[in-house]
PDB file of N, CA and C in Angstrom:
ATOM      1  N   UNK A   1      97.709  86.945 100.299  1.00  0.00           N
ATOM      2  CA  UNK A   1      96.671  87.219 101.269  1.00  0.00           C
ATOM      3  C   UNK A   1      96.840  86.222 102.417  1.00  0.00           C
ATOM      4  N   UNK A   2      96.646  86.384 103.579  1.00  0.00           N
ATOM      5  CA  UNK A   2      97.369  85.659 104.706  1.00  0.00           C
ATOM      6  C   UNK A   2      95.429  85.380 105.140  1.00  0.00           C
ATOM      7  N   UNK A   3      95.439  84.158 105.760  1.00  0.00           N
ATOM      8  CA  UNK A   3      94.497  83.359 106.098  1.00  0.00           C
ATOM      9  C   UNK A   3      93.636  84.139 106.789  1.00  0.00           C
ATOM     10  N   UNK A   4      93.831  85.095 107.879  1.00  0.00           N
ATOM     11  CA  UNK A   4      92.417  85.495 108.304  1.00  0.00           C
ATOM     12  C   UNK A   4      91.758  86.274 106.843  1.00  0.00           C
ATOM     13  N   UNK A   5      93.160  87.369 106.071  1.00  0.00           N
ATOM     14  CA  UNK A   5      92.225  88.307 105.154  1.00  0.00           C
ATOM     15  C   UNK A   5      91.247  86.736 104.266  1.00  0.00           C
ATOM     16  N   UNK A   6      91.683  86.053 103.917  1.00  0.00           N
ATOM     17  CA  UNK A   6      90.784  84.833 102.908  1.00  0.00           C
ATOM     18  C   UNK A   6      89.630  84.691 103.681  1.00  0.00           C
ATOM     19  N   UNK A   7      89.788  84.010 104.864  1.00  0.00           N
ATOM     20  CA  UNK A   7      88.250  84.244 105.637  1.00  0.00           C
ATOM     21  C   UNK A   7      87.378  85.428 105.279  1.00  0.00           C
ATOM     22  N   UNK A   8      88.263  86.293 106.114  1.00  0.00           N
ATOM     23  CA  UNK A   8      86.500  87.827 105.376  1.00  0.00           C
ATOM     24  C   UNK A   8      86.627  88.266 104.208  1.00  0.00           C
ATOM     25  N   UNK A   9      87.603  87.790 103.567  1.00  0.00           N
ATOM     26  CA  UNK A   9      87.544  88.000 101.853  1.00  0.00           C
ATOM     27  C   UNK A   9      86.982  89.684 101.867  1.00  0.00           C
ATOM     28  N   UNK A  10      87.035  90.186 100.815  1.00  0.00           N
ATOM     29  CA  UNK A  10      87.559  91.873 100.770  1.00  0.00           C
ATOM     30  C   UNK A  10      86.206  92.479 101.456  1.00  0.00           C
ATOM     31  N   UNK A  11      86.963  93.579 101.982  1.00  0.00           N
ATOM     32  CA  UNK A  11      85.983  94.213 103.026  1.00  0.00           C
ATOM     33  C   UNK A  11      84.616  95.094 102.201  1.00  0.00           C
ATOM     34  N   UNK A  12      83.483  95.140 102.477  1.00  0.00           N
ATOM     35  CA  UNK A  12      82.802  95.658 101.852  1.00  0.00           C
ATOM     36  C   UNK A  12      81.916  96.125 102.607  1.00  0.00           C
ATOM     37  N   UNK A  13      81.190  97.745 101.766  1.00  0.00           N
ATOM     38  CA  UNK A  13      79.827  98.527 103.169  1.00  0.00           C
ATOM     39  C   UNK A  13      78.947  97.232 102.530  1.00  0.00           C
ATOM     40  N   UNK A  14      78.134  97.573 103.172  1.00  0.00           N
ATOM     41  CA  UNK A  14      76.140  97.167 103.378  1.00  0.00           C
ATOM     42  C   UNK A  14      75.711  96.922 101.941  1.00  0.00           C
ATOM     43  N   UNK A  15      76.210  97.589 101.594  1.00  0.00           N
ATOM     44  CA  UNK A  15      75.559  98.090  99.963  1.00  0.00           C
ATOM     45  C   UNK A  15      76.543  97.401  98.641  1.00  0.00           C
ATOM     46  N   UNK A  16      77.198  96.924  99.416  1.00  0.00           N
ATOM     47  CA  UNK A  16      78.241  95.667  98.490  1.00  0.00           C
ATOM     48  C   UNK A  16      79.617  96.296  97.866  1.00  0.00           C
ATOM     49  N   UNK A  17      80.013  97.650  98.395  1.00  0.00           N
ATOM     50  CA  UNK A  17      80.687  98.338  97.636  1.00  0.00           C
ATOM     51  C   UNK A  17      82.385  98.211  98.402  1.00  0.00           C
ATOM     52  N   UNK A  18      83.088  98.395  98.152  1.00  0.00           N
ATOM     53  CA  UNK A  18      84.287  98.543  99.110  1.00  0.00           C
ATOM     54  C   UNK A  18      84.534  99.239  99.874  1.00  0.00           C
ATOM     55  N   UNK A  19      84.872  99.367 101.080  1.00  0.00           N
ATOM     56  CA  UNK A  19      84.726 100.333 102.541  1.00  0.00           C
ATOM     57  C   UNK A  19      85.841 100.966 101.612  1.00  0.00           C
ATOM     58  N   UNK A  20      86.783 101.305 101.079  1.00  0.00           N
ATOM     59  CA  UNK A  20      87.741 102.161 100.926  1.00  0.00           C
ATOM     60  C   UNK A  20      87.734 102.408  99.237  1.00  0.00           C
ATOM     61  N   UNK A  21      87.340 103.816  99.417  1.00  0.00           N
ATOM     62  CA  UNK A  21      87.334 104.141  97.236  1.00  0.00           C
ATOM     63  C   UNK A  21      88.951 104.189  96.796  1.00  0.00           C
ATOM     64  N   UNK A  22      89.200 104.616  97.745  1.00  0.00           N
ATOM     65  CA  UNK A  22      90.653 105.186  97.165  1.00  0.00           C
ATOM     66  C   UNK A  22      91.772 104.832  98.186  1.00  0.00           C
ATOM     67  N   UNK A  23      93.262 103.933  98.109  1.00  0.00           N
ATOM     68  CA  UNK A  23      94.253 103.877  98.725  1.00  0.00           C
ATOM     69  C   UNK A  23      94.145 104.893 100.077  1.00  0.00           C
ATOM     70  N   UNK A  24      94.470 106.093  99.572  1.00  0.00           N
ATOM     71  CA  UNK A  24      94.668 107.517 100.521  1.00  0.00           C
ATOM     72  C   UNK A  24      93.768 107.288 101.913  1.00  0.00           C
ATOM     73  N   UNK A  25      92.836 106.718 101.441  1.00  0.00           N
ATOM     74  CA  UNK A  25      91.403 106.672 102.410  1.00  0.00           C
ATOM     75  C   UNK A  25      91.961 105.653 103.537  1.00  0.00           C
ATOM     76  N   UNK A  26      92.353 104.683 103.513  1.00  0.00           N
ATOM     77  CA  UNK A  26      92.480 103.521 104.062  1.00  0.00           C
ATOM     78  C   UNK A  26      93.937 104.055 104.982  1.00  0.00           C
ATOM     79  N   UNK A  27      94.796 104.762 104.357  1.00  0.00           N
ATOM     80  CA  UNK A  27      96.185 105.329 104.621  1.00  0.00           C
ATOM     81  C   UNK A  27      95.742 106.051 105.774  1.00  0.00           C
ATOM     82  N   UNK A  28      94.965 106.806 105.784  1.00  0.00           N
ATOM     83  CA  UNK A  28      94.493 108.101 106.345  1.00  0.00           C
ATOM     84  C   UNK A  28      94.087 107.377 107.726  1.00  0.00           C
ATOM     85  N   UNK A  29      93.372 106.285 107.932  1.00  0.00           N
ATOM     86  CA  UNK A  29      92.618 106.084 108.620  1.00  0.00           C
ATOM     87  C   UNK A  29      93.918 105.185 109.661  1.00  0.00           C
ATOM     88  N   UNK A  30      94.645 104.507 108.731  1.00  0.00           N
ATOM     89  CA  UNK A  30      95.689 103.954 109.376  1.00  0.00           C
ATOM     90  C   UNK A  30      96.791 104.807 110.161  1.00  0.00           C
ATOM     91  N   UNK A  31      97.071 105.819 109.403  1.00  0.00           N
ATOM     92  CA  UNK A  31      97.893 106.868 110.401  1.00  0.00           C
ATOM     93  C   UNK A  31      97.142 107.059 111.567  1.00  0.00           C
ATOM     94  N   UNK A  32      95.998 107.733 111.756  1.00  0.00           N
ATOM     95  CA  UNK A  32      95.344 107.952 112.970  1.00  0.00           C
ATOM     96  C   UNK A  32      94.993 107.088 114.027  1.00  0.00           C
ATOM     97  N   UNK A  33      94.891 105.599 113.306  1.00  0.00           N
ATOM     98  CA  UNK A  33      95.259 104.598 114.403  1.00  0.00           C
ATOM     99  C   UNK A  33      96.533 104.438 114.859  1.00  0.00           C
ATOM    100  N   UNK A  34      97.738 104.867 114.326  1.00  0.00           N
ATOM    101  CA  UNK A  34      98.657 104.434 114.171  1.00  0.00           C
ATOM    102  C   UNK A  34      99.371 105.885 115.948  1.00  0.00           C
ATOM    103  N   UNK A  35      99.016 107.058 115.624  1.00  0.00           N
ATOM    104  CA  UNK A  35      98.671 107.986 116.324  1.00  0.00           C
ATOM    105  C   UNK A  35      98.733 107.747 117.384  1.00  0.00           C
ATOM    106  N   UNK A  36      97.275 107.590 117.591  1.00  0.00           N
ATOM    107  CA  UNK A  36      96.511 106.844 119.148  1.00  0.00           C
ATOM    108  C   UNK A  36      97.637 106.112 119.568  1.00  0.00           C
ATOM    109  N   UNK A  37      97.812 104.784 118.483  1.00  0.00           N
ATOM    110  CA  UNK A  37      98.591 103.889 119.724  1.00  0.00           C
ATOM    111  C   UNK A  37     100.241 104.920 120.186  1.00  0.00           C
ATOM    112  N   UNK A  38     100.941 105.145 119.314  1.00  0.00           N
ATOM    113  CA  UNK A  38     102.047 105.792 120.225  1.00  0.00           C
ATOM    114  C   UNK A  38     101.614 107.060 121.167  1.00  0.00           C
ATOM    115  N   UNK A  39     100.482 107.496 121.572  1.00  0.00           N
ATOM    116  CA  UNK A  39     100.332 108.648 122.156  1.00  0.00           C
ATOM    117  C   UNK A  39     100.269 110.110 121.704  1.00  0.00           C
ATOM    118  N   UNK A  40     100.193 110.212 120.278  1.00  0.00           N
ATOM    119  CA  UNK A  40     100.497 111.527 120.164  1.00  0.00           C
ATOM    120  C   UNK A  40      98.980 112.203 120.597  1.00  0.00           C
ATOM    121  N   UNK A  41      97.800 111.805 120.309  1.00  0.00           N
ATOM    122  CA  UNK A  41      96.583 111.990 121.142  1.00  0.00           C
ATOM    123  C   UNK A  41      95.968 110.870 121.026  1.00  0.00           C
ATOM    124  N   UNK A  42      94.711 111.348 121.796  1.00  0.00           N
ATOM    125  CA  UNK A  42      93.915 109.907 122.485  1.00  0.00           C
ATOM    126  C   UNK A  42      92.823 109.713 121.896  1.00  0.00           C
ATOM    127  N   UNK A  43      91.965 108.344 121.550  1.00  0.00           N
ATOM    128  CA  UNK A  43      90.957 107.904 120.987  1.00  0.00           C
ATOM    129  C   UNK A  43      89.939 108.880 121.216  1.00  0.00           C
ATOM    130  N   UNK A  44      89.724 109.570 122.487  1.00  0.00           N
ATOM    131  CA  UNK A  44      88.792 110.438 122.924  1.00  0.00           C
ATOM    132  C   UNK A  44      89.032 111.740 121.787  1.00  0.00           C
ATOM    133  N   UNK A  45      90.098 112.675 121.856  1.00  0.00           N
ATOM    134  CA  UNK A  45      90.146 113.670 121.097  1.00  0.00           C
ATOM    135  C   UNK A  45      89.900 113.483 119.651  1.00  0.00           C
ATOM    136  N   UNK A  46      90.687 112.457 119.257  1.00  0.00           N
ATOM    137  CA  UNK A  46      90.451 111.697 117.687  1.00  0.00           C
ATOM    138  C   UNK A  46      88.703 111.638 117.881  1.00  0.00           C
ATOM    139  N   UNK A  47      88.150 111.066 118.692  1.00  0.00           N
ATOM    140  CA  UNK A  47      86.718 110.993 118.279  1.00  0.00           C
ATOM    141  C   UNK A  47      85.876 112.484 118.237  1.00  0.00           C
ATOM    142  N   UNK A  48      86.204 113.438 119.403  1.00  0.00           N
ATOM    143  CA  UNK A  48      85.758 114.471 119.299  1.00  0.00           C
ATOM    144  C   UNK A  48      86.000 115.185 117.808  1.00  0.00           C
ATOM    145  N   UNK A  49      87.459 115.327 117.434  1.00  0.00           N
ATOM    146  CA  UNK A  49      88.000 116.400 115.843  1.00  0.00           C
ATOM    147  C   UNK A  49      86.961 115.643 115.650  1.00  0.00           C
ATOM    148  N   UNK A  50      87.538 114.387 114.940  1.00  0.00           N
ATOM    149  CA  UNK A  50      86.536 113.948 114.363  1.00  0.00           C
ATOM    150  C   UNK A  50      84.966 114.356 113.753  1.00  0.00           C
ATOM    151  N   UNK A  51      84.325 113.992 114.897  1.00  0.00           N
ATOM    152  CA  UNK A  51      82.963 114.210 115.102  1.00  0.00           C
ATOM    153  C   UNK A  51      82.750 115.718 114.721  1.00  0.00           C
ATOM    154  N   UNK A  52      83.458 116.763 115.203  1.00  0.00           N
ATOM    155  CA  UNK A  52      83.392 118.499 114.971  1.00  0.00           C
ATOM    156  C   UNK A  52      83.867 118.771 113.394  1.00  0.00           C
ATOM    157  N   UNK A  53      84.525 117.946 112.466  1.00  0.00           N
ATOM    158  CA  UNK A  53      84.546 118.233 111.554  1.00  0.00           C
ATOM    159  C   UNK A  53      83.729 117.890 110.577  1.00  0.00           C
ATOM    160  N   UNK A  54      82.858 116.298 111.074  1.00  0.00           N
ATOM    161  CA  UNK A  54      82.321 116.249 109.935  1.00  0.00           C
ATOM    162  C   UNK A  54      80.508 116.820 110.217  1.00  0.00           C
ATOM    163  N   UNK A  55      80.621 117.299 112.141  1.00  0.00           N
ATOM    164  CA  UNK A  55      79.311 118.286 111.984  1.00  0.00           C
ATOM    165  C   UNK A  55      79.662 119.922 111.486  1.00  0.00           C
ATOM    166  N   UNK A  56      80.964 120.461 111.187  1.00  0.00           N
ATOM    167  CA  UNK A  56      81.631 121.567 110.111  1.00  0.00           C
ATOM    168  C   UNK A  56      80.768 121.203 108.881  1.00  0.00           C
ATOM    169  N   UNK A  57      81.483 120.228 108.496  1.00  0.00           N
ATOM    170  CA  UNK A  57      80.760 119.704 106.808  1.00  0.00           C
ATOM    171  C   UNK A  57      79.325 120.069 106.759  1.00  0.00           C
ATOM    172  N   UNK A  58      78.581 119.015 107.861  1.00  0.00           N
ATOM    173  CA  UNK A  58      76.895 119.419 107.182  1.00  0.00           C
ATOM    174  C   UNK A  58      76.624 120.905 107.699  1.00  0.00           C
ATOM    175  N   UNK A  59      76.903 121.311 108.380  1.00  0.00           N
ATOM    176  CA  UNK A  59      76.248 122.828 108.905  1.00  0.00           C
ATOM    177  C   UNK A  59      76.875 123.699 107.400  1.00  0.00           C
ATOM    178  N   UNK A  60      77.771 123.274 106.516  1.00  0.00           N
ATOM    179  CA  UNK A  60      78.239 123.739 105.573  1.00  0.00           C
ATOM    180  C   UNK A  60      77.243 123.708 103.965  1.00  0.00           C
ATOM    181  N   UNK A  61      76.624 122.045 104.197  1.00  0.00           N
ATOM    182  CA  UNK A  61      75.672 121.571 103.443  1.00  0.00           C
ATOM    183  C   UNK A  61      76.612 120.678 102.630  1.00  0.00           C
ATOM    184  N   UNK A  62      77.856 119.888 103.035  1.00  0.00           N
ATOM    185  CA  UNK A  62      78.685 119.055 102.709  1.00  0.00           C
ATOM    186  C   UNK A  62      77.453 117.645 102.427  1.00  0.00           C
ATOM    187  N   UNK A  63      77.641 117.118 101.679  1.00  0.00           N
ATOM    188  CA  UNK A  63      76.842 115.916 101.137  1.00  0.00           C
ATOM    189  C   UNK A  63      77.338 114.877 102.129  1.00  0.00           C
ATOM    190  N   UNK A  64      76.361 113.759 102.639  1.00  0.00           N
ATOM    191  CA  UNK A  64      76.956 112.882 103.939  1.00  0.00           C
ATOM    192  C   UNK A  64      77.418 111.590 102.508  1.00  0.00           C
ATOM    193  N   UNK A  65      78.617 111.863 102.387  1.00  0.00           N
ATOM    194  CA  UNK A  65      78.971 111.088 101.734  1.00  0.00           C
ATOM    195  C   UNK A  65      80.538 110.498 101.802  1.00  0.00           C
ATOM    196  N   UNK A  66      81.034 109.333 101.064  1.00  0.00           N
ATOM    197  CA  UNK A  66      82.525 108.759 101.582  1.00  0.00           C
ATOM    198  C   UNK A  66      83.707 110.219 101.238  1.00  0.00           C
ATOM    199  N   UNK A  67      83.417 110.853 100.271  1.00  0.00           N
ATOM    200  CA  UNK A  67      84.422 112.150  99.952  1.00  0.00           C
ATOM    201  C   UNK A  67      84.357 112.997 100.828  1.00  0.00           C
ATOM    202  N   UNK A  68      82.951 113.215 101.501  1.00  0.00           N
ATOM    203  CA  UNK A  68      82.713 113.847 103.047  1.00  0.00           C
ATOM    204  C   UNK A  68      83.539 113.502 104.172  1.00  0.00           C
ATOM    205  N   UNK A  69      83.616 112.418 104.280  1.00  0.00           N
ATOM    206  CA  UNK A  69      83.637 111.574 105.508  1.00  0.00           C
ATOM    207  C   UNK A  69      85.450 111.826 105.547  1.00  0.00           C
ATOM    208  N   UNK A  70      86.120 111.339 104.521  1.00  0.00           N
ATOM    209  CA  UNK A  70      87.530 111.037 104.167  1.00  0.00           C
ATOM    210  C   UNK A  70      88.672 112.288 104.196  1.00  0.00           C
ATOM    211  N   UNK A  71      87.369 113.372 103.725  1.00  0.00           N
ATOM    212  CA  UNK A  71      88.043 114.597 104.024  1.00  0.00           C
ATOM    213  C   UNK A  71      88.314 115.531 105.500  1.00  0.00           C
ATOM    214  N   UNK A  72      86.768 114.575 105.968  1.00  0.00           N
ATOM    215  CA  UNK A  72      86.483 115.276 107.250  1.00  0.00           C
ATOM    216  C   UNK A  72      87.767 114.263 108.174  1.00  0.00           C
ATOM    217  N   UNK A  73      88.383 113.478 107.857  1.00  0.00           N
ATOM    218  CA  UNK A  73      89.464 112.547 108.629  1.00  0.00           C
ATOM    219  C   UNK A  73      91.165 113.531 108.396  1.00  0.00           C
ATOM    220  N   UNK A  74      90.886 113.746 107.090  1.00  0.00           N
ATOM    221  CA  UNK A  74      92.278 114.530 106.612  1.00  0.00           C
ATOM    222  C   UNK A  74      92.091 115.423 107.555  1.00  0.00           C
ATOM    223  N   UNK A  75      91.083 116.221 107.806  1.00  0.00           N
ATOM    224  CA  UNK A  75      91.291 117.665 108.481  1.00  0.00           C
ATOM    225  C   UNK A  75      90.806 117.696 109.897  1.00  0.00           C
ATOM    226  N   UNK A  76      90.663 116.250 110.658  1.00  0.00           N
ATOM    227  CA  UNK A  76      90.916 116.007 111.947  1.00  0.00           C
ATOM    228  C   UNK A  76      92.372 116.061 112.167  1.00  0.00           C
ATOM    229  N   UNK A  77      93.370 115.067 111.323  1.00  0.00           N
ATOM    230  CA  UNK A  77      94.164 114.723 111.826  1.00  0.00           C
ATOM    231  C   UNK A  77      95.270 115.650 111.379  1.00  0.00           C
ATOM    232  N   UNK A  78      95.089 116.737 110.531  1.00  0.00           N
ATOM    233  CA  UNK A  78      95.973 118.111 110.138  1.00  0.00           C
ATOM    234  C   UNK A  78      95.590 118.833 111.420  1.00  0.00           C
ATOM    235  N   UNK A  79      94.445 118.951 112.354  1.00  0.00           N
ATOM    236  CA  UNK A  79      94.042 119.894 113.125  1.00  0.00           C
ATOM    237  C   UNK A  79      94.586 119.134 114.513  1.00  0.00           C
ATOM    238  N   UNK A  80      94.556 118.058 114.923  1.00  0.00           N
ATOM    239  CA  UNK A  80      95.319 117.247 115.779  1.00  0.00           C
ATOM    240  C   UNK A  80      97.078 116.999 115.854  1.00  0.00           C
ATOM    241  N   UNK A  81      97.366 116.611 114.517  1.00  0.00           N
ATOM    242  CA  UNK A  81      98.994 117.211 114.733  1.00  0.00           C
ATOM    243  C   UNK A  81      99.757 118.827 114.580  1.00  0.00           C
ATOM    244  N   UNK A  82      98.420 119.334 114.389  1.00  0.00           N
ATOM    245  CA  UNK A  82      99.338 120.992 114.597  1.00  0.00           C
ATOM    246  C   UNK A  82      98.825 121.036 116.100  1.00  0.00           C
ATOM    247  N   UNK A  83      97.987 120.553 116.854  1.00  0.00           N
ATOM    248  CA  UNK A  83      97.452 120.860 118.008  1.00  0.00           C
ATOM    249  C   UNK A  83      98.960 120.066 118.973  1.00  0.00           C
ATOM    250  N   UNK A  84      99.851 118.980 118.231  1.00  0.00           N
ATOM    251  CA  UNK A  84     100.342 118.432 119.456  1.00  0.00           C
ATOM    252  C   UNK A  84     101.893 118.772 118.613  1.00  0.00           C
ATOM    253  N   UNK A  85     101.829 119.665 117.517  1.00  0.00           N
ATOM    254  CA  UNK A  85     103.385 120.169 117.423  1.00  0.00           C
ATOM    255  C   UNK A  85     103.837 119.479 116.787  1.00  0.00           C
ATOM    256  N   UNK A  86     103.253 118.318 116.216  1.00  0.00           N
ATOM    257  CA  UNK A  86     103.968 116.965 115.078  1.00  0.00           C
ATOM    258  C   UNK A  86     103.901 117.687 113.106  1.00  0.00           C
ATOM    259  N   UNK A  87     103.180 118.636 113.227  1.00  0.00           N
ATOM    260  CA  UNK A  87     102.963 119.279 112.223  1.00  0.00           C
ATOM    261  C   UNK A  87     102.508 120.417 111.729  1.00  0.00           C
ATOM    262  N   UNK A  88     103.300 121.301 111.756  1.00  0.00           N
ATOM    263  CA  UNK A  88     102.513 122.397 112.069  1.00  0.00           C
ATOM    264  C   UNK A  88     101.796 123.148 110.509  1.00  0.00           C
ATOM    265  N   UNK A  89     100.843 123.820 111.058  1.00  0.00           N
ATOM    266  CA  UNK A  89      99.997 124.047 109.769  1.00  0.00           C
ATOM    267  C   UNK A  89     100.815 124.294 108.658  1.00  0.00           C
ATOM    268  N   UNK A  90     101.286 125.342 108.303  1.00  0.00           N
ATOM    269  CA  UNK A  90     102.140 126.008 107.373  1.00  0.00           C
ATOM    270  C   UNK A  90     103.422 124.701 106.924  1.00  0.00           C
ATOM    271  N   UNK A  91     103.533 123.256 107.796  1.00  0.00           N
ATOM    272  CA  UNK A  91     104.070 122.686 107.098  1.00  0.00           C
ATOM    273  C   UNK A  91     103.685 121.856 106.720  1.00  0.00           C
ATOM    274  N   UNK A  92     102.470 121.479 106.601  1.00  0.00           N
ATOM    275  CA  UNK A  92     101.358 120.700 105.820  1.00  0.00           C
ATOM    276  C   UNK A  92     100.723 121.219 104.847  1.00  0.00           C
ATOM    277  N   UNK A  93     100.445 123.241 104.430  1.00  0.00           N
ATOM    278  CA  UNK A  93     100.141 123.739 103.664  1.00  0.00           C
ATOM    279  C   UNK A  93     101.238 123.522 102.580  1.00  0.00           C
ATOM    280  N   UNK A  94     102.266 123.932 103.182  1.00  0.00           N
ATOM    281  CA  UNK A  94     103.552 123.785 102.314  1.00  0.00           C
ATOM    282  C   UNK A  94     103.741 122.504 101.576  1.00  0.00           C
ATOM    283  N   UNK A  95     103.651 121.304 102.203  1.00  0.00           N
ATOM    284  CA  UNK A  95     103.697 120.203 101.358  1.00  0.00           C
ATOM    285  C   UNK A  95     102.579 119.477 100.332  1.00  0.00           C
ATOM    286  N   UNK A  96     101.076 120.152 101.003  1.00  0.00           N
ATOM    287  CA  UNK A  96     100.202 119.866 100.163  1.00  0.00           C
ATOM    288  C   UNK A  96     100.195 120.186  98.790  1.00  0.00           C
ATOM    289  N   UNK A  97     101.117 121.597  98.717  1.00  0.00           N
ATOM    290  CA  UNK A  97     101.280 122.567  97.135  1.00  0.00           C
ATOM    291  C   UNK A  97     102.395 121.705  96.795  1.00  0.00           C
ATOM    292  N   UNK A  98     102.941 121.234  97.937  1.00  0.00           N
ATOM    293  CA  UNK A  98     104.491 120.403  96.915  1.00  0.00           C
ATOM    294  C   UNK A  98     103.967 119.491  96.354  1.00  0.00           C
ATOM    295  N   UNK A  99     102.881 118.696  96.538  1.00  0.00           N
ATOM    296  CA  UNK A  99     102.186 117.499  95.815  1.00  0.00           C
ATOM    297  C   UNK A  99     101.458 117.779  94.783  1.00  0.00           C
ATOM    298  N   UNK A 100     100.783 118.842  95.324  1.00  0.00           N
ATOM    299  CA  UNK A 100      99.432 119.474  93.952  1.00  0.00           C
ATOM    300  C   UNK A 100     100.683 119.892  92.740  1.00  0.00           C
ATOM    301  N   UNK A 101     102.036 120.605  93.071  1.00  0.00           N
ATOM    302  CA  UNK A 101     102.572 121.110  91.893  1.00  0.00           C
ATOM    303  C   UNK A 101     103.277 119.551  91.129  1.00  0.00           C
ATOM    304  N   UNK A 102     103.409 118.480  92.286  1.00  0.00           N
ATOM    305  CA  UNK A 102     104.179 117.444  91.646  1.00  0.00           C
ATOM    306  C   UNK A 102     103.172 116.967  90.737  1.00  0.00           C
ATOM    307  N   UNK A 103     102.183 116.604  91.470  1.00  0.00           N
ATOM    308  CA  UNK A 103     100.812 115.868  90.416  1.00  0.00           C
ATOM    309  C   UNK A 103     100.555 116.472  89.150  1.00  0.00           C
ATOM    310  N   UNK A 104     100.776 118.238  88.908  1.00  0.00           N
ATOM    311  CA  UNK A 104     100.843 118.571  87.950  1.00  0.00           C
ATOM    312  C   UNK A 104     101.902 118.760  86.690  1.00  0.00           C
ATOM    313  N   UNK A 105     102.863 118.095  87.381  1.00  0.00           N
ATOM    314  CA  UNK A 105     104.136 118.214  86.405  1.00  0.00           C
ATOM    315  C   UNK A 105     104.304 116.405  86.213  1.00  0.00           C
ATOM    316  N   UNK A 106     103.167 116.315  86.730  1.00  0.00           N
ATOM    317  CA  UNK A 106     103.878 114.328  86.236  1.00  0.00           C
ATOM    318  C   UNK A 106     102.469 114.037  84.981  1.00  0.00           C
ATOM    319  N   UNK A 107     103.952 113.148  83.935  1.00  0.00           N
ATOM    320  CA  UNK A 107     102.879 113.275  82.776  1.00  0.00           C
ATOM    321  C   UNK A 107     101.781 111.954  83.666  1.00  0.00           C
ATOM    322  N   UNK A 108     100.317 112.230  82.238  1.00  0.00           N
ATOM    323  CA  UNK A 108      99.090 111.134  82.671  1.00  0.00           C
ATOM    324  C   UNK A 108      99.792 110.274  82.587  1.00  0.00           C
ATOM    325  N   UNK A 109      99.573 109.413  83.511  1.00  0.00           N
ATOM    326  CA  UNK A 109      99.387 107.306  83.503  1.00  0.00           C
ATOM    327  C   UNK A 109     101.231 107.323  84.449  1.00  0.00           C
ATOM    328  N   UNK A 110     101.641 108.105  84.845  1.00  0.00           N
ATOM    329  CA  UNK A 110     103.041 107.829  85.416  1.00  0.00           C
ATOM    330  C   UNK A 110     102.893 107.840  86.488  1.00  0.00           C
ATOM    331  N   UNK A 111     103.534 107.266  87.701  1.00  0.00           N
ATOM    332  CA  UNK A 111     103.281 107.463  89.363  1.00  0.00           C
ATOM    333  C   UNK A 111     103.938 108.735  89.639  1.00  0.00           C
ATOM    334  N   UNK A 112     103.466 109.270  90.395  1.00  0.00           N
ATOM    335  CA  UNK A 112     103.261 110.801  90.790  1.00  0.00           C
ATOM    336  C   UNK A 112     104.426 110.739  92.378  1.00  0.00           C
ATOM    337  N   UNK A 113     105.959 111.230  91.939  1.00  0.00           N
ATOM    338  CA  UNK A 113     107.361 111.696  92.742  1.00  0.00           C
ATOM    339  C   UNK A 113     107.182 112.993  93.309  1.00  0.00           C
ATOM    340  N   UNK A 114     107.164 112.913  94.718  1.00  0.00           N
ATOM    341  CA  UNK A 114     107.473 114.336  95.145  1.00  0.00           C
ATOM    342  C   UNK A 114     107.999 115.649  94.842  1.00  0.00           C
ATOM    343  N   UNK A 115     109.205 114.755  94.196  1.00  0.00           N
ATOM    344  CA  UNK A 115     110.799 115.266  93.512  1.00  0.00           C
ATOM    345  C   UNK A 115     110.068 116.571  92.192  1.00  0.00           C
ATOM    346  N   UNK A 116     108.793 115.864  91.697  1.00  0.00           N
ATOM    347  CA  UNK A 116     108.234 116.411  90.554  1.00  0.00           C
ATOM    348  C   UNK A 116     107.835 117.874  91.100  1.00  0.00           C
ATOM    349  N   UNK A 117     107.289 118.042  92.177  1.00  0.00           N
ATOM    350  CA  UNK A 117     106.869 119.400  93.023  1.00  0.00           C
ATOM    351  C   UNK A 117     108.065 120.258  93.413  1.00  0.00           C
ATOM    352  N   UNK A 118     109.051 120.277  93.490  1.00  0.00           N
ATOM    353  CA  UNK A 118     110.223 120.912  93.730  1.00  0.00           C
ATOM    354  C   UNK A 118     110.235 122.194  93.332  1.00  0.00           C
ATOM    355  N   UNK A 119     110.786 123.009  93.706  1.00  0.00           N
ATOM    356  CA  UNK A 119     110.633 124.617  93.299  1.00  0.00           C
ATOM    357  C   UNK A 119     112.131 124.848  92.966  1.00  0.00           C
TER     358      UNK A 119
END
């Protein structure tokens, strides 16, 4: 841990819990910063998806919750790189089943290989 992380020592909400439940979450959030800075779109559009997906969710009756929130980020930034050609839908559908079939062919307690989703 490098000296500033020791200062704020692990990040946590209001409520004492960890801002991030799950790896993926924290990943997710880092690509889209990661985004912005090379240009593929701008803080502005990122805030708009954003904002339009997770008012999608409640007009849906989505619970305002972190599985809300995390999902509503996945499907900004699937709807933002098919919008700028970095990904286009059908090849993000395509790889999502390559993961769901890998996750299901990898036995419990083993780390989960792409390679495992293969057709």
């Amino acid at each position: 841990m490098s000296a500033p992380d020791e200062a704020l020592g692990p990040l946590k909400r209001k409520d004492g819990d960890p801002i991030f439940d799950e790896a993926w979450q924290a990943q997710a959030l880092a690509m889209a910063d990661s985004l912005v800075k090379e240009g593929t779109f701008s803080t502005s559009d990122w805030a708009a998806t954003l904002g339009a997906e997770l008012r999608s969710a409640a007009d849906t009756g989505a619970p305002d919750n972190a599985q809300t929130y995390y999902l509503a980020v996945l499907a900004a930034l699937e709807n933002l790189l098919d919008k700028a050609g970095a990904a286009v839908g059908r090849e993000v559908d395509a790889r999502r089943e390559e993961w769901k079939r890998a996750y299901l062919n990898t036995p419990h307690g083993q780390p989960v290989e792409l390679s495992a989703g293969k057709k």
